[in-house]
Protein backbone atom coordinates (compact mmCIF):
# COMPACT_ATOMS: atom_id res chain seq x y z
CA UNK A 1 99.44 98.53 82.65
CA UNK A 2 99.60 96.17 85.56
CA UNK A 3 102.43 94.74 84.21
CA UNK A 4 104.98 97.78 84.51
CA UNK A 5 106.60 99.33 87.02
CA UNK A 6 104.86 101.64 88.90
CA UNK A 7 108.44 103.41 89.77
CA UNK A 8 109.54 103.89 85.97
CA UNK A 9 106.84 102.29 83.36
CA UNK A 10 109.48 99.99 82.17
CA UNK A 11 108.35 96.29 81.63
CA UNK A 12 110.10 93.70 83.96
CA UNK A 13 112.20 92.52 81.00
CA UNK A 14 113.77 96.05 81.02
CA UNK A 15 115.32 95.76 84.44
CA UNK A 16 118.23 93.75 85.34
CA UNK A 17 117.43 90.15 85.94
CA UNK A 18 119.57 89.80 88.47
CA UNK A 19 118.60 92.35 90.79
CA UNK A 20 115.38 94.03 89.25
CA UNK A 21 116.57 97.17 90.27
CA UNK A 22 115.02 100.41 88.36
CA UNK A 23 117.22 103.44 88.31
CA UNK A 24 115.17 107.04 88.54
CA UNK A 25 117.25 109.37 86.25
CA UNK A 26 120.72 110.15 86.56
CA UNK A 27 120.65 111.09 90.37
CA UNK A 28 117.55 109.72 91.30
CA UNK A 29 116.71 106.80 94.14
CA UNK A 30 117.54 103.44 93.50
CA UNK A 31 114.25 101.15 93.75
CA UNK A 32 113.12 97.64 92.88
CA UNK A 33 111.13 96.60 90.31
CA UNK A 34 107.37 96.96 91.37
CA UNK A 35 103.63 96.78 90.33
CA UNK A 36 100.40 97.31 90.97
CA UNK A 37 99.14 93.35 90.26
CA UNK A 38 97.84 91.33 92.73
CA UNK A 39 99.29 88.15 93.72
CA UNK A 40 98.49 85.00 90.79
CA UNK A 41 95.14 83.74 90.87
CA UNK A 42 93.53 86.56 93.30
CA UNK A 43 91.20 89.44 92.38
CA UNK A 44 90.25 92.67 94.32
CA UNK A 45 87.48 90.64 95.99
CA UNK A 46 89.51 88.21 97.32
CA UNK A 47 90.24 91.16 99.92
CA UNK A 48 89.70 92.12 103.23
CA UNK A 49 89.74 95.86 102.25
CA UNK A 50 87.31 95.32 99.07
CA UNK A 51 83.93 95.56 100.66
CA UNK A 52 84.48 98.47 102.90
CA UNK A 53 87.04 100.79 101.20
CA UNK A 54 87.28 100.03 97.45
CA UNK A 55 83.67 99.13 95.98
CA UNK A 56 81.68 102.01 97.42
CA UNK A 57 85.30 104.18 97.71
CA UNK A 58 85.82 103.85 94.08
CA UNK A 59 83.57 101.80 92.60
CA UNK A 60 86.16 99.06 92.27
CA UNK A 61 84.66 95.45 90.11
CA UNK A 62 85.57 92.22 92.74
CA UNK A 63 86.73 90.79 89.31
CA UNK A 64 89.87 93.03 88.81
CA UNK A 65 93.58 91.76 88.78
CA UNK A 66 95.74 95.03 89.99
CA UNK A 67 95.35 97.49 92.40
CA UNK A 68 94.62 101.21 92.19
CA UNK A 69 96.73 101.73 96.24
CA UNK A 70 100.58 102.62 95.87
CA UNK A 71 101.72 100.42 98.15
CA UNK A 72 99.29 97.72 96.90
CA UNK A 73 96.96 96.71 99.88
CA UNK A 74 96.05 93.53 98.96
CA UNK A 75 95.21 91.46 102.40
CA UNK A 76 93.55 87.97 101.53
CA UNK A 77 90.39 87.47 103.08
CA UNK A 78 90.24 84.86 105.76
CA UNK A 79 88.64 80.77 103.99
CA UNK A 80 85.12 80.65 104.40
CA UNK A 81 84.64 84.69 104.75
């Protein structure tokens, strides 16, 4: 589900490729397109906040691909660290 927007559930195909913007119901806020994945190549223990928040937190696996914060909190860790 890391693929869909987190505003809507729509896939990124089902937003206007031009602006990616997802409409909320008739009168509802305008947003962007938005979702939980991390950036390409990185997993939850690539991050800073991994160690002390999300593995004891919420028993989070270092080998996952998407986020479970809204905003996503992702902060790579420093090289070497």
């Amino acid at each position: 589900m890391s693929d869909r927007c987190v505003h809507c559930g729509r896939t990124k195909e089902q937003h206007p490729a031009d602006t990616l913007r997802c409409y909320q119901g008739n009168n509802g806020p305008v947003t962007v397109y938005s979702t939980l994945a991390l950036p390409a190549g990185r997993t939850c223990g690539d991050c800073i906040h991994f160690k002390r928040t999300c593995e004891w937190l919420i028993s989070c696996k270092p080998d996952r691909t998407s986020c479970d914060w809204w905003p996503v909190r992702f902060v790579a860790k420093a090289e070497g660290k």
